[in-house]
Protein backbone atom coordinates (compact mmCIF):
# COMPACT_ATOMS: atom_id res chain seq x y z
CA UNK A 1 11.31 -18.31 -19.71
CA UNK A 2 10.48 -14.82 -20.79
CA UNK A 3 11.24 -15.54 -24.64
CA UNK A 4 8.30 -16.63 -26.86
CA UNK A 5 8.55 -18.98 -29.94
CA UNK A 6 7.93 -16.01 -32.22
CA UNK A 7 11.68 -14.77 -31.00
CA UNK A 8 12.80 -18.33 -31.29
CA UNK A 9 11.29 -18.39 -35.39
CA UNK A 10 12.87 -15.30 -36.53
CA UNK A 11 16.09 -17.00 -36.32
CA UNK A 12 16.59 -18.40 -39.36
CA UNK A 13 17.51 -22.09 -37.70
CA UNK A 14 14.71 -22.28 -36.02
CA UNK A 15 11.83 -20.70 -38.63
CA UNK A 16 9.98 -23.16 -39.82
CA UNK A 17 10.04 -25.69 -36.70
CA UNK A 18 6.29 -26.15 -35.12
CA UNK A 19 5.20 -24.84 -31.75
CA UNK A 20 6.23 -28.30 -29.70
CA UNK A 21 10.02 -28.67 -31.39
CA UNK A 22 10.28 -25.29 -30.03
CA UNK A 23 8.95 -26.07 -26.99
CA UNK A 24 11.36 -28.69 -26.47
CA UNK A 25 14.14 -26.38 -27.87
CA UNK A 26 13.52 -23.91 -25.23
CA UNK A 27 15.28 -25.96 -22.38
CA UNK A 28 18.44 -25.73 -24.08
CA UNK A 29 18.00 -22.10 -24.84
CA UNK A 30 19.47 -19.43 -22.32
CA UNK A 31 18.66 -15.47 -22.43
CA UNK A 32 21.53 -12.88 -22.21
CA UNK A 33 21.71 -9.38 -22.02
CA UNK A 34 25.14 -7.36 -22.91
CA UNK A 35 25.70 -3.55 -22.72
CA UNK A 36 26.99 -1.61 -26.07
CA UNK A 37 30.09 -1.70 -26.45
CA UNK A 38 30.54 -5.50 -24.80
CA UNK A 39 32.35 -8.31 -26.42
CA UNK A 40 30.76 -11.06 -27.56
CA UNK A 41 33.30 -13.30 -29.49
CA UNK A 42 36.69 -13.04 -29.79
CA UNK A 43 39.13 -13.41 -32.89
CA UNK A 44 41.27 -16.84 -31.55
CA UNK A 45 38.78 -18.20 -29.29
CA UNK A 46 37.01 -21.62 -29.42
CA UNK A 47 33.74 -21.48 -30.95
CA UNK A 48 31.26 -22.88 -28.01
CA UNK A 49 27.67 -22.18 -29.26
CA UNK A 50 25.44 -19.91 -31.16
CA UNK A 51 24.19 -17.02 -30.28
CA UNK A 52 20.78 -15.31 -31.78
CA UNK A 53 20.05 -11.40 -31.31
CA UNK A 54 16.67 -10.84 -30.30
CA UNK A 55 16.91 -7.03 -29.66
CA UNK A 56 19.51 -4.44 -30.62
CA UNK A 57 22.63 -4.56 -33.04
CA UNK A 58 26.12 -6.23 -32.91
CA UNK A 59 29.21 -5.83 -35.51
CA UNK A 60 30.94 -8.51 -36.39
CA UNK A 61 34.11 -7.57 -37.79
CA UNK A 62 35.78 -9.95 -40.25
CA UNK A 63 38.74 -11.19 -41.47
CA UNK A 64 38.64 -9.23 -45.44
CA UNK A 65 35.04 -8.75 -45.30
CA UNK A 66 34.77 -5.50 -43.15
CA UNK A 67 32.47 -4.53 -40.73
CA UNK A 68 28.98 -6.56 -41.07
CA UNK A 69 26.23 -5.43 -38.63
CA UNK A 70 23.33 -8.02 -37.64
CA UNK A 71 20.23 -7.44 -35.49
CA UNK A 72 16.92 -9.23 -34.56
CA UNK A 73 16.86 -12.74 -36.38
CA UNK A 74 20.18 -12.81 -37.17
CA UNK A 75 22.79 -15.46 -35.78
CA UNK A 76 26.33 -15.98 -34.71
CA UNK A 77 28.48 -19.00 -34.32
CA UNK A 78 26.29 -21.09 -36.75
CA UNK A 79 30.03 -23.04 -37.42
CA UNK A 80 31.08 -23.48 -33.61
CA UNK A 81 27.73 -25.65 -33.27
CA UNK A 82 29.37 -28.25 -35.15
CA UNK A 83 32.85 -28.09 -34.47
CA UNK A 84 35.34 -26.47 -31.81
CA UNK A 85 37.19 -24.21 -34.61
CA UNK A 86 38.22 -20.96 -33.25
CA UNK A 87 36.73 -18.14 -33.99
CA UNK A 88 37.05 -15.96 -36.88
CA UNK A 89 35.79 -12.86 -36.42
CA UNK A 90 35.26 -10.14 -33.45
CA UNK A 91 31.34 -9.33 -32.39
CA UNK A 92 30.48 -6.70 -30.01
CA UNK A 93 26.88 -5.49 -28.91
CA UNK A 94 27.21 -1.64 -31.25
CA UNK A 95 23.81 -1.16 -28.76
CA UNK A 96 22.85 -3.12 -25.92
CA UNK A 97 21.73 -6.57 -27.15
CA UNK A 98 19.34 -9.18 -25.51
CA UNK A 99 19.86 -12.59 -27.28
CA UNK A 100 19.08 -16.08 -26.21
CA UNK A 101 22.29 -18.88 -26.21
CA UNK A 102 22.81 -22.45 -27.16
CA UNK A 103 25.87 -24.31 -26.40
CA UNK A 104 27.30 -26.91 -28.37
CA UNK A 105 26.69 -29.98 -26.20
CA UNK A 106 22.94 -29.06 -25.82
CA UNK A 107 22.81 -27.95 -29.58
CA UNK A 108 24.39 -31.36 -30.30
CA UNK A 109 21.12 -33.23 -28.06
CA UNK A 110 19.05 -31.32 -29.95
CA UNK A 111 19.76 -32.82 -33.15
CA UNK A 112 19.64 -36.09 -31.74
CA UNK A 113 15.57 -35.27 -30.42
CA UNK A 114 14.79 -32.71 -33.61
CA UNK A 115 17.10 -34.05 -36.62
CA UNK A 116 14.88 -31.36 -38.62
CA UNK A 117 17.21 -28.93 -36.99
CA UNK A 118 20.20 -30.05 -39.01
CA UNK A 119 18.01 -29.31 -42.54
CA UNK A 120 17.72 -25.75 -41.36
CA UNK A 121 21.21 -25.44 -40.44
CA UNK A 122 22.22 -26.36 -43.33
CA UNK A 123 20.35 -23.53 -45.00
CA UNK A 124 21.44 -21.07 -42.63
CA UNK A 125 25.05 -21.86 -43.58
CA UNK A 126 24.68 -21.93 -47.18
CA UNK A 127 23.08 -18.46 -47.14
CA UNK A 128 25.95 -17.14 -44.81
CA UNK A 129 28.70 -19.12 -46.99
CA UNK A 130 26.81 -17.35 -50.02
CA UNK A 131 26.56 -13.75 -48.15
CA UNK A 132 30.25 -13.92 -47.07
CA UNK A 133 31.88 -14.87 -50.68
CA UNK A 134 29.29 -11.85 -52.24
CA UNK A 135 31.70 -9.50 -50.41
């Protein structure tokens, strides 16, 4: 595993879990590289997991919103962790991104091993829910 726990922290989810949580998280975590330009999420498709941008930039272009860019820290798919909702929005890598993964079933184990997980989730989607309607 070539990611540390200090990429793992600045995603807001995972921030303020201690070094062994994250530890444990790692298993379920996968890396993933995409060149610019590359699609990450589709308009229509089935939310499966969450992904968090360690490196580079991606646009996520919404529904009324615009054009939103996120980089390092920030995450995608925070909803499809708890349910299979399609997606809403288009993201594609605007450079090429390195990010780490977590699917739904192993997000979903998580919880069950690290319930403090859900607390932060729940702050990650009130700030987006908050961010979103500012627009």
């Amino acid at each position: 595993m070539a990611y540390t726990n200090e990429q793992l922290r600045s995603a807001p989810l995972f921030a303020e879990l201690p070094d062994e949580t994250l530890e444990r998280i790692k298993e379920a975590v996968a890396e993933f590289d995409v060149a610019e330009g590359a699609v990450l999420v589709q308009p229509g498709a089935e939310g499966s997991g969450l992904y968090i941008v360690c490196d580079g930039t991606v646009a996520v272009d919404t529904r009324g919103a615009g054009t939103i860019e996120l980089g390092p820290g920030e995450c995608i798919g925070e909803l499809s962790l708890l349910t299979p909702a399609t997606r809403s929005a288009r993201v594609w890598a605007k450079t090429p991104v390195h990010g780490l993964a977590v699917s739904r079933p192993d997000f979903t184990e998580m919880l069950k091993r690290e319930p403090q997980i859900a607390i932060s989730l729940l702050g990650v989607l009130a700030r987006r829910l908050i961010d979103t309607s500012a627009r």
